[in-house]
Protein backbone atom coordinates (compact mmCIF):
# COMPACT_ATOMS: atom_id res chain seq x y z
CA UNK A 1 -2.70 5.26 15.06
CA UNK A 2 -2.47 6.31 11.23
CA UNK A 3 0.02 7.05 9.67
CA UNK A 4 0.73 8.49 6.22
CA UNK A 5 4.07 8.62 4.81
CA UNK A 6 4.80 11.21 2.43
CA UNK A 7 7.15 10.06 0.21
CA UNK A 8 7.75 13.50 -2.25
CA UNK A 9 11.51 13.01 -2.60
CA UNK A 10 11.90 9.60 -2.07
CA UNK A 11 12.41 7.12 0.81
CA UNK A 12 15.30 5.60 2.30
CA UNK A 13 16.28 3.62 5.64
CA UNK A 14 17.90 6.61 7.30
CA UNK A 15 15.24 9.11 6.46
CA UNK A 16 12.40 6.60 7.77
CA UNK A 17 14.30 6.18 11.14
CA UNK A 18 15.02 10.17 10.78
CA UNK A 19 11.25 11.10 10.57
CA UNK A 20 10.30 8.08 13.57
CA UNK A 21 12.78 9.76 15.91
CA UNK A 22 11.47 13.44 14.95
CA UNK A 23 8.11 11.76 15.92
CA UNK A 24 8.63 10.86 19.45
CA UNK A 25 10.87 7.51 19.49
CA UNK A 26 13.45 7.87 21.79
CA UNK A 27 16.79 7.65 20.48
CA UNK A 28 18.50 5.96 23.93
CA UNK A 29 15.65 3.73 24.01
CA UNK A 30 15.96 2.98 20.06
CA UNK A 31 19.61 2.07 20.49
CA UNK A 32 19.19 -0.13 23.82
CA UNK A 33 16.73 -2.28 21.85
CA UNK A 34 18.87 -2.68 18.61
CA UNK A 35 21.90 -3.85 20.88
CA UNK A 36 19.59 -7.00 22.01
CA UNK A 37 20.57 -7.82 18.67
CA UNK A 38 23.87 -9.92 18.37
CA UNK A 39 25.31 -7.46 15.92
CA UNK A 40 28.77 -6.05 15.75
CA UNK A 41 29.28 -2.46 17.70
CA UNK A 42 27.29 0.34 15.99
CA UNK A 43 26.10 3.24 16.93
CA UNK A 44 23.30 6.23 15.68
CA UNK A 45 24.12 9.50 15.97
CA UNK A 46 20.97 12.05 14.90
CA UNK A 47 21.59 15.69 14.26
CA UNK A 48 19.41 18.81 13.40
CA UNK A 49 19.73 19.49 9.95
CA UNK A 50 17.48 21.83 7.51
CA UNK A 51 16.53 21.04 3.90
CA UNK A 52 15.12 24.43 2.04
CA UNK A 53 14.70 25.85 5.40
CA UNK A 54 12.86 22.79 6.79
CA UNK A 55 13.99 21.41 10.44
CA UNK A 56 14.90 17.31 10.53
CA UNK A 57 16.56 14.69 11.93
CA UNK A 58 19.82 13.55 10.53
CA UNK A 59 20.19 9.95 11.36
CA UNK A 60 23.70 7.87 10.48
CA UNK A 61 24.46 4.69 11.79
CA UNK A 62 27.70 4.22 12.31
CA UNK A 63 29.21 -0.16 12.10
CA UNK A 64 32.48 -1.16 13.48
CA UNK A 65 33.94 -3.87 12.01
CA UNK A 66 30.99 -5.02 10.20
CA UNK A 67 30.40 -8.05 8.33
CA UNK A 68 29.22 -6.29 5.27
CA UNK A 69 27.72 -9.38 3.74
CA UNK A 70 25.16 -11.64 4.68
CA UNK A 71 22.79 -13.99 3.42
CA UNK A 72 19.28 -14.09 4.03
CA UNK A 73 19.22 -16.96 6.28
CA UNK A 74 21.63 -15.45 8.68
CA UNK A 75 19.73 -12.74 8.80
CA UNK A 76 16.56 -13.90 9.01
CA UNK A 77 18.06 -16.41 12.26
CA UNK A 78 19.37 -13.18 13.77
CA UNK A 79 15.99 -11.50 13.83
CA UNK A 80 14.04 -14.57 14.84
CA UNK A 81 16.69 -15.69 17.69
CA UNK A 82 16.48 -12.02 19.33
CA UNK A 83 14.39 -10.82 21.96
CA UNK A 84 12.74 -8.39 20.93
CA UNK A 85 8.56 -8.82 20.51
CA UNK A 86 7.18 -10.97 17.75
CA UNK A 87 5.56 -7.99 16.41
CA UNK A 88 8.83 -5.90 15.57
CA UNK A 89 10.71 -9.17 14.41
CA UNK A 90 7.33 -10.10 11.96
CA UNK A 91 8.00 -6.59 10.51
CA UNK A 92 11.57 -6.63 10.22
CA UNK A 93 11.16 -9.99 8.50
CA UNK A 94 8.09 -9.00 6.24
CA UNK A 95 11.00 -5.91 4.70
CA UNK A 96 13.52 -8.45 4.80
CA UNK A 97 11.57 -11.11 2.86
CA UNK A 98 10.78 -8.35 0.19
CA UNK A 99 14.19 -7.64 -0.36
CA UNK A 100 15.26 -11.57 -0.51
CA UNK A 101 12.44 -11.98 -3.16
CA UNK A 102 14.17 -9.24 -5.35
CA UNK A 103 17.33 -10.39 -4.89
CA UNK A 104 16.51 -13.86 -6.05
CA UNK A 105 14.13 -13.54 -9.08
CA UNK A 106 17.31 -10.96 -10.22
CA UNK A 107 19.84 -13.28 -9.96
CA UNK A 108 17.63 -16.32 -10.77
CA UNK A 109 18.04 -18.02 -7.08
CA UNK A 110 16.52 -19.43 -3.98
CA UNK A 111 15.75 -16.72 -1.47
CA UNK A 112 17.89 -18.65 0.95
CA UNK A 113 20.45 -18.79 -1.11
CA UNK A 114 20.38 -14.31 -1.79
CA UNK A 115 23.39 -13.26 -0.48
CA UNK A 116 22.71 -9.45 0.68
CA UNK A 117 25.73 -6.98 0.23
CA UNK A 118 24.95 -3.17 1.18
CA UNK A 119 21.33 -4.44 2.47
CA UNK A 120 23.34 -7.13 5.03
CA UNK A 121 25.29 -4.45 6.89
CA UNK A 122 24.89 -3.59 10.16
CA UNK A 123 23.50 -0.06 8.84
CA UNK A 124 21.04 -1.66 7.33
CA UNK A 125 19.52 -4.19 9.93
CA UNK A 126 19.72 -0.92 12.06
CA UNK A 127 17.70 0.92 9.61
CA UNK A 128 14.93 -1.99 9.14
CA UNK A 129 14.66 -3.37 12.74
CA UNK A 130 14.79 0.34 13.95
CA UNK A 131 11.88 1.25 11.64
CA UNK A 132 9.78 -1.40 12.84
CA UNK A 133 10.68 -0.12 16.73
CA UNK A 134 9.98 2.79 15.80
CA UNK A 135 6.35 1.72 14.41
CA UNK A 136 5.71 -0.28 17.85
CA UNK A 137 6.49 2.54 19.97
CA UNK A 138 4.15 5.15 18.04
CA UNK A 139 1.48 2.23 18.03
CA UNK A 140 1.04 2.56 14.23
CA UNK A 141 -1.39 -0.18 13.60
CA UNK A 142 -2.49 1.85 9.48
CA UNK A 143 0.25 3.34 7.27
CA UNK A 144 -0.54 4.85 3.79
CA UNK A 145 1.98 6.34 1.46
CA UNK A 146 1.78 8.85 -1.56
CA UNK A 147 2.90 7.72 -4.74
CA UNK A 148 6.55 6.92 -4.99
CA UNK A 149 9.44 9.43 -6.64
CA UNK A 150 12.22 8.04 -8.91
CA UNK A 151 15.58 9.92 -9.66
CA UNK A 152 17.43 8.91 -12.63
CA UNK A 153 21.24 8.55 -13.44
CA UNK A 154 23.61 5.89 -12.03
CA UNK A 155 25.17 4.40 -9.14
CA UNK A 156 28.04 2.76 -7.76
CA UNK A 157 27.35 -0.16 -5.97
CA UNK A 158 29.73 -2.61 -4.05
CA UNK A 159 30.77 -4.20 -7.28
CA UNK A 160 29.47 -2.65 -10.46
CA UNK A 161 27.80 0.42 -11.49
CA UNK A 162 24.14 0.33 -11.90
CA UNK A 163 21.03 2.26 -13.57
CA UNK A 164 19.09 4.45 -10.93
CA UNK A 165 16.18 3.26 -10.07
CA UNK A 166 18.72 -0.15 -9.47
CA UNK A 167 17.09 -3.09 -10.15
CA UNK A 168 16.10 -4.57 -6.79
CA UNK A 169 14.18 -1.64 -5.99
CA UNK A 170 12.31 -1.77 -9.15
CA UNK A 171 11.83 -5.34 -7.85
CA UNK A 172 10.40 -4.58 -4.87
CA UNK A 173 8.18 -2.16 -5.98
CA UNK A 174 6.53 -3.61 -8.39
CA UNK A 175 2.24 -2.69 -8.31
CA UNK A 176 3.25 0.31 -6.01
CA UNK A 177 1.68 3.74 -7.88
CA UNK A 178 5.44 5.30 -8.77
CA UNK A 179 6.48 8.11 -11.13
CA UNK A 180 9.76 9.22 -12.65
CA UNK A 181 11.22 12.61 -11.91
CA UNK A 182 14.64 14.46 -13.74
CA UNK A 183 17.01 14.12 -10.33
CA UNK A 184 19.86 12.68 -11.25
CA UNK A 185 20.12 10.80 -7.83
CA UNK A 186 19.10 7.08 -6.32
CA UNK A 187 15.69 9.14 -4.37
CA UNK A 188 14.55 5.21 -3.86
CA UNK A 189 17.23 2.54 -2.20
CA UNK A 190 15.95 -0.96 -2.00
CA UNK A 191 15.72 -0.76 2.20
CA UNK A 192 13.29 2.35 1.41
CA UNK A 193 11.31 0.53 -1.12
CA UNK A 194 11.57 -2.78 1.08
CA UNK A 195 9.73 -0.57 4.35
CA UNK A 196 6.99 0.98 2.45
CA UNK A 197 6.24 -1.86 0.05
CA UNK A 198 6.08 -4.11 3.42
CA UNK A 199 4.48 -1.67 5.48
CA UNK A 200 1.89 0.54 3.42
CA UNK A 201 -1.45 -0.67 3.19
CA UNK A 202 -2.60 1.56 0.07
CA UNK A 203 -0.69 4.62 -1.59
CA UNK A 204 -2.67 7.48 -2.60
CA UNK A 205 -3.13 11.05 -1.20
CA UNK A 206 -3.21 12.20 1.51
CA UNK A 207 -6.32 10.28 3.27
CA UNK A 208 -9.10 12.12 5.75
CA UNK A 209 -7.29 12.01 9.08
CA UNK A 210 -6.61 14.44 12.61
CA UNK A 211 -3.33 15.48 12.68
CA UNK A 212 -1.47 14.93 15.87
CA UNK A 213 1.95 15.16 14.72
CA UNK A 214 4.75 15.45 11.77
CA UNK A 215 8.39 14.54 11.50
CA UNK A 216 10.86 14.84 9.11
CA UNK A 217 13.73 12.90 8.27
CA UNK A 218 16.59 14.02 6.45
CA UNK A 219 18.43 12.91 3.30
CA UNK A 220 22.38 12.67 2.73
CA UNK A 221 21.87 15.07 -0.06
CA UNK A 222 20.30 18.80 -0.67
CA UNK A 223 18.14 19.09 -3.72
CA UNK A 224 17.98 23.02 -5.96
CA UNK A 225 14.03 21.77 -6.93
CA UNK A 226 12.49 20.34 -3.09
CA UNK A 227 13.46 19.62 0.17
CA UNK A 228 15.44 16.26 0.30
CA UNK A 229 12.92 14.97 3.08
CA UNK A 230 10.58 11.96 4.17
CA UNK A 231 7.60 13.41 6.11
CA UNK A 232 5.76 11.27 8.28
CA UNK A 233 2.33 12.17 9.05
CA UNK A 234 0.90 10.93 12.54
CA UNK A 235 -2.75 10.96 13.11
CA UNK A 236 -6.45 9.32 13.79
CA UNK A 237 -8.79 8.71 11.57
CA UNK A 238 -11.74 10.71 12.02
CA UNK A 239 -14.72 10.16 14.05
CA UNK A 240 -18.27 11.50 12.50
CA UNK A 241 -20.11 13.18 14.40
CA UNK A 242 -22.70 13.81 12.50
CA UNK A 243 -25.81 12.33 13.69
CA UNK A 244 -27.41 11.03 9.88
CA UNK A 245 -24.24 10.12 9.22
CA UNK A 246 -23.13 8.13 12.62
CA UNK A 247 -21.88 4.66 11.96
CA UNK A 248 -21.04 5.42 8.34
CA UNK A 249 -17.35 4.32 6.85
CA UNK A 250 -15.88 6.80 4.71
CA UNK A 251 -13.22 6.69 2.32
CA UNK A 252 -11.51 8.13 -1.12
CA UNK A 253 -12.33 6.68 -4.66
CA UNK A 254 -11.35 7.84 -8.23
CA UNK A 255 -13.87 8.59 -10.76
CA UNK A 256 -13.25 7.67 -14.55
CA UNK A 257 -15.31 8.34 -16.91
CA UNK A 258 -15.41 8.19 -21.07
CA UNK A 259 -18.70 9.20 -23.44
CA UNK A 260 -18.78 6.52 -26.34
CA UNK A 261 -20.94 6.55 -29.53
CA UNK A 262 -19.22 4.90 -32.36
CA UNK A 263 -18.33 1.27 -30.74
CA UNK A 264 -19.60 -1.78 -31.57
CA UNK A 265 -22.06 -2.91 -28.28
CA UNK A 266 -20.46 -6.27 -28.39
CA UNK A 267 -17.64 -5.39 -27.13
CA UNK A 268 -18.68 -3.45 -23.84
CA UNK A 269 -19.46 -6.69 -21.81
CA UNK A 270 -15.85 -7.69 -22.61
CA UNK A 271 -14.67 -4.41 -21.44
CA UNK A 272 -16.63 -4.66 -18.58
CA UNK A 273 -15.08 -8.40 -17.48
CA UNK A 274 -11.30 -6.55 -18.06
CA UNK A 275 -11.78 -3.55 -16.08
CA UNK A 276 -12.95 -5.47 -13.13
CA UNK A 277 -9.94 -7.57 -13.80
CA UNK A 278 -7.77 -4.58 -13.26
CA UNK A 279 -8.93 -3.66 -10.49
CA UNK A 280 -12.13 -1.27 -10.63
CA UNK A 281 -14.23 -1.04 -7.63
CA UNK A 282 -17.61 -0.89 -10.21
CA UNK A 283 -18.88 -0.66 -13.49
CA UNK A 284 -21.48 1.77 -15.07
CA UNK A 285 -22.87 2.08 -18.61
CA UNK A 286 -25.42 5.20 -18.22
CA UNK A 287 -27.29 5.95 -21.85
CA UNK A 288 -26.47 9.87 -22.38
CA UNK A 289 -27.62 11.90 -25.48
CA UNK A 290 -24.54 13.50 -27.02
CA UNK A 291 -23.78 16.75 -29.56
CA UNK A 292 -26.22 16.46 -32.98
CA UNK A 293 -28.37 14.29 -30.25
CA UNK A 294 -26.41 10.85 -30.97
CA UNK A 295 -26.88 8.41 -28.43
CA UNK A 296 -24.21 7.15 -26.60
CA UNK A 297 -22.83 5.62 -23.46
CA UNK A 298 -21.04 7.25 -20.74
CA UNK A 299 -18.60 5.02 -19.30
CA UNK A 300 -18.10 5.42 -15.77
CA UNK A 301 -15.55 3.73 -13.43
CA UNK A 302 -14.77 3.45 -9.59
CA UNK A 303 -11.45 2.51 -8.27
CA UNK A 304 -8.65 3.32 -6.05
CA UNK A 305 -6.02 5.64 -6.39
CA UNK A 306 -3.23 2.99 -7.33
CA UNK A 307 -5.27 1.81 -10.05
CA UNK A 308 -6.32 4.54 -12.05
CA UNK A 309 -3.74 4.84 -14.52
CA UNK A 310 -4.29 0.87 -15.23
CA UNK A 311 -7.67 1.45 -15.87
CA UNK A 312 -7.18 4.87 -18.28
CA UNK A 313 -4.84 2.59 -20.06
CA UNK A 314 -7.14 0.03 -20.75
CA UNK A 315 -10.11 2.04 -21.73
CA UNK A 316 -8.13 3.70 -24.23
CA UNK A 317 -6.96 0.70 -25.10
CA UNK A 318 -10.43 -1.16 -25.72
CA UNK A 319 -12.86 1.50 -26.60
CA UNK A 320 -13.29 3.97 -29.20
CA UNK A 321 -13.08 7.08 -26.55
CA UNK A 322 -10.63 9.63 -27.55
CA UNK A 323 -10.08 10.52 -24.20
CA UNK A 324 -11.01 10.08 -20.38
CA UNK A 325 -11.92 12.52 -17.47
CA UNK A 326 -10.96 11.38 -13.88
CA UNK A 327 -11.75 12.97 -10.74
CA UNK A 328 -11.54 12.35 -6.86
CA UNK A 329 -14.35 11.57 -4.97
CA UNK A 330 -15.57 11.05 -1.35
CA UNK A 331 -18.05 8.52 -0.47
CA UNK A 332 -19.98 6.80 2.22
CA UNK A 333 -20.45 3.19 3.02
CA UNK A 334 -22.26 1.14 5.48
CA UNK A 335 -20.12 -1.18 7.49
CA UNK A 336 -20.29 -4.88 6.20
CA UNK A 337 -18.05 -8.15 6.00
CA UNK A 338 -18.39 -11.39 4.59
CA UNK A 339 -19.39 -14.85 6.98
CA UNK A 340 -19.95 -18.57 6.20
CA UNK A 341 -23.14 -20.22 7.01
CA UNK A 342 -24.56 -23.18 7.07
CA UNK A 343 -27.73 -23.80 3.76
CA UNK A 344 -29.69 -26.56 2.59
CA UNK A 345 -27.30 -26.27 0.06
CA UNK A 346 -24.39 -26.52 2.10
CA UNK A 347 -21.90 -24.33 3.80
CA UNK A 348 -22.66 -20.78 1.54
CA UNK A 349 -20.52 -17.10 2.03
CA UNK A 350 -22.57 -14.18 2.32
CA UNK A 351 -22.70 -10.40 2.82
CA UNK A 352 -23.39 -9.31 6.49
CA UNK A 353 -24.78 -5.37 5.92
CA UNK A 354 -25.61 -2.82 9.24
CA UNK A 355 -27.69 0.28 8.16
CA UNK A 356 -27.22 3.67 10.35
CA UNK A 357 -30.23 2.40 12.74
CA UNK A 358 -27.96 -1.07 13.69
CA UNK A 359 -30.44 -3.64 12.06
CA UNK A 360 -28.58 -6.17 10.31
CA UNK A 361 -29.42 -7.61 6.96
CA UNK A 362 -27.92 -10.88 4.64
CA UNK A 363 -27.41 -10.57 1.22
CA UNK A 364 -26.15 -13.51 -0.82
CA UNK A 365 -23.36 -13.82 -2.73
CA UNK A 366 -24.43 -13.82 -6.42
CA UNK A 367 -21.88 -15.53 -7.76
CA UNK A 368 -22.42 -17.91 -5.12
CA UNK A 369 -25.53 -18.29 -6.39
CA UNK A 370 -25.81 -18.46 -9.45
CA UNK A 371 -22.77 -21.62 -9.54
CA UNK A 372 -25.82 -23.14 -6.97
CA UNK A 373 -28.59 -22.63 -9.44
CA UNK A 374 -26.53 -24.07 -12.51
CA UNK A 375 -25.49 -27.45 -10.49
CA UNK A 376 -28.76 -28.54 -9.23
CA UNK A 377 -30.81 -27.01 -12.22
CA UNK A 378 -32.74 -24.36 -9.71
CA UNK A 379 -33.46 -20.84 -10.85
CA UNK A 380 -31.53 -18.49 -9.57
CA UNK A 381 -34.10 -16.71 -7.75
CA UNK A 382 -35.32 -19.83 -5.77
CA UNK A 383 -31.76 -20.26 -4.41
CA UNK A 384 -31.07 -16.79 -3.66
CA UNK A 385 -34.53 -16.63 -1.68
CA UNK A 386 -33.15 -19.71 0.46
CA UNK A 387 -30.00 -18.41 1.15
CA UNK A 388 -31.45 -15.06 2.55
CA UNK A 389 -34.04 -16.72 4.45
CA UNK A 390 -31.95 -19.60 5.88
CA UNK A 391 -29.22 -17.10 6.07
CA UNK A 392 -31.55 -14.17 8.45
CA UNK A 393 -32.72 -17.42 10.80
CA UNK A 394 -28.62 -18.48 11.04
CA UNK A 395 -27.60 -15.03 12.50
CA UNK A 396 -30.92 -14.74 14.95
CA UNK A 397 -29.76 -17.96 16.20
């Protein structure tokens, strides 16, 4: 199951629980499996509330005595000495290590030695080990998220006051796409940032999927500009149906492109060997005739959603360009992974490709390759000949 978490006002550990249990994940059922936990009394109580007219779930978890504090190793023994299933205590751990690595490169210590104060209540184990429940029981195997929302302003915490975002949620989301907003509230808290960081595979928008279902969890707060709301969208990615198309991957990519004529050409392989540092999916220099018929080069660049901005930057940064255009595409791939096989010059990684008929063809690695043809003085195209030959008898085999 996929699911995409749309983050437009934030996330939290009470609004992701909030949005599970507006899914489907019973509440009784929720709270038996937290008490296998040897926690102090709590309990959840979940009530209807609306945001702008929108219907969610309310969730507060309510601790009894709690031990406020705790370090990392204590929790981390807590979660691993329980019985619930390895999958929900990997996940619980997974958020739980994020927020110990935070913790510790802020205050310049171990992670065992992070001692957790508002993240080591009972409210917030709750909130973590009853978000990963809550991802078992909807079988969510694929979770995406949007970009991430950041208020502004300040906040109290249990011993100091501190700048919104606060600084172990900047921590934790560090290379996750965010963007700042004029709230004056903490939209973010570091068990919010710690679950989707954890738990998201990519953030972007909104991917190709079939709905099934939506739930909405609630925040403390109400909001004049949006609905204070996490919405969780639960779904399948879809089949195609098309016949041409049958067997085909499909997916979302970003388009960049900039039209330069006044650079020096030097400097485009350069550019080239950054971009692909930062992230881009390919390269493109297409010739183009521009105004007063100057030749130039168009520029174009394929990436991700996350990485866009990184790339804009560092085109403007390294070219000429005045300015880039960007644009979302679709696209189609054929399926294909990488394997290791056995060469005459040794073990060697190539490309396994199926078209849309099911044949299956090799193609080598080039980079492979061409390390190959510099070490035993072979041209290039003698080894990458072997490989694909050697390579085609391997898999018939």
């Amino acid at each position: 199951m996929l699911a995409y978490f749309d983050c437009f006002s934030g996330i939290s550990g009470d609004m992701t629980l909030g949005a599970l249990v507006d899914l489907g994940v019973p509440l009784n059922w929720l709270i038996d499996q937290l008490r296998r936990l040897p926690l102090e009394k709590f309990d959840i109580k979940v009530t209807a509330a609306h945001r702008n007219g929108l219907h969610a779930k309310l969730v507060k978890v309510e601790a009894f005595d709690d031990q406020a504090a705790r370090n990392y190793s204590q929790i981390r023994a807590l979660i691993e000495n329980s019985p619930l299933a390895d999958s929900v205590k990997s996940t619980s751990l997974q958020i739980f290590q994020k927020l110990a690595e935070a913790e510790a490169h802020i205050h310049s210590c171990s992670i065992e030695a992070v001692h957790f104060h508002e993240v080591g209540g009972v409210d917030a184990i709750v909130d973590i080990v009853g978000t990963a429940l809550g991802l078992e029981f909807l079988a969510i195997k694929k979770i995406i998220a949007s970009p991430i929302p950041l208020g502004k302003g300040f906040v109290t915490c249990s011993h100091c006051m501190l700048p919104v975002p606060v600084p172990a949620t900047l921590g934790i989301l560090k290379n996750v796409p965010v963007y700042g907003t004029t709230i004056p509230y903490e939209l973010v808290t570091p068990t919010g940032a710690a679950i989707i960081s954890a738990s998201a595979q990519e953030f972007e928008a909104m991917p190709a999927m079939v709905i099934k279902k939506i739930g909405y969890g609630a925040g403390q707060r109400d909001f004049a500009d949006r609905p204070n709301l996490l919405r969780i969208i639960l779904g399948s990615e879809p089949q195609i149906a098309a016949a041409p198309s049958e067997g085909l991957l499909e997916d979302r990519i970003e388009i960049i492109e900039a039209s330069i004529d006044d650079m020096n050409p030097e400097l485009f392989g350069y550019l080239m060997e950054r971009l692909f540092e930062d992230g881009a999916l390919d390269v493109c220099w297409i010739p183009i005739y521009m105004k007063k018929n100057r030749p130039a080069t168009m520029l174009q660049v394929l990436c991700k959603h996350d990485r866009r901005e990184i790339l804009i930057y560092r085109i403007l940064a390294e070219t000429t360009s005045l300015g880039v255009r960007y644009y979302e595409s679709g696209r189609r791939l054929l399926w294909r992974d990488q394997l290791v096989i056995e060469t005459s010059y040794g073990k060697i990684t190539v490309k396994r490709v199926k078209d849309p008929q099911g044949n299956i063809r090799i193609i080598p690695e080039y980079e492979v390759c061409q390390k190959i043809a510099r070490q035993q003085d072979v041209p290039l195209r003698i080894v990458y000949d072997t490989v694909a030959r050697e390579a085609a008898i391997s898999i018939e085999d």
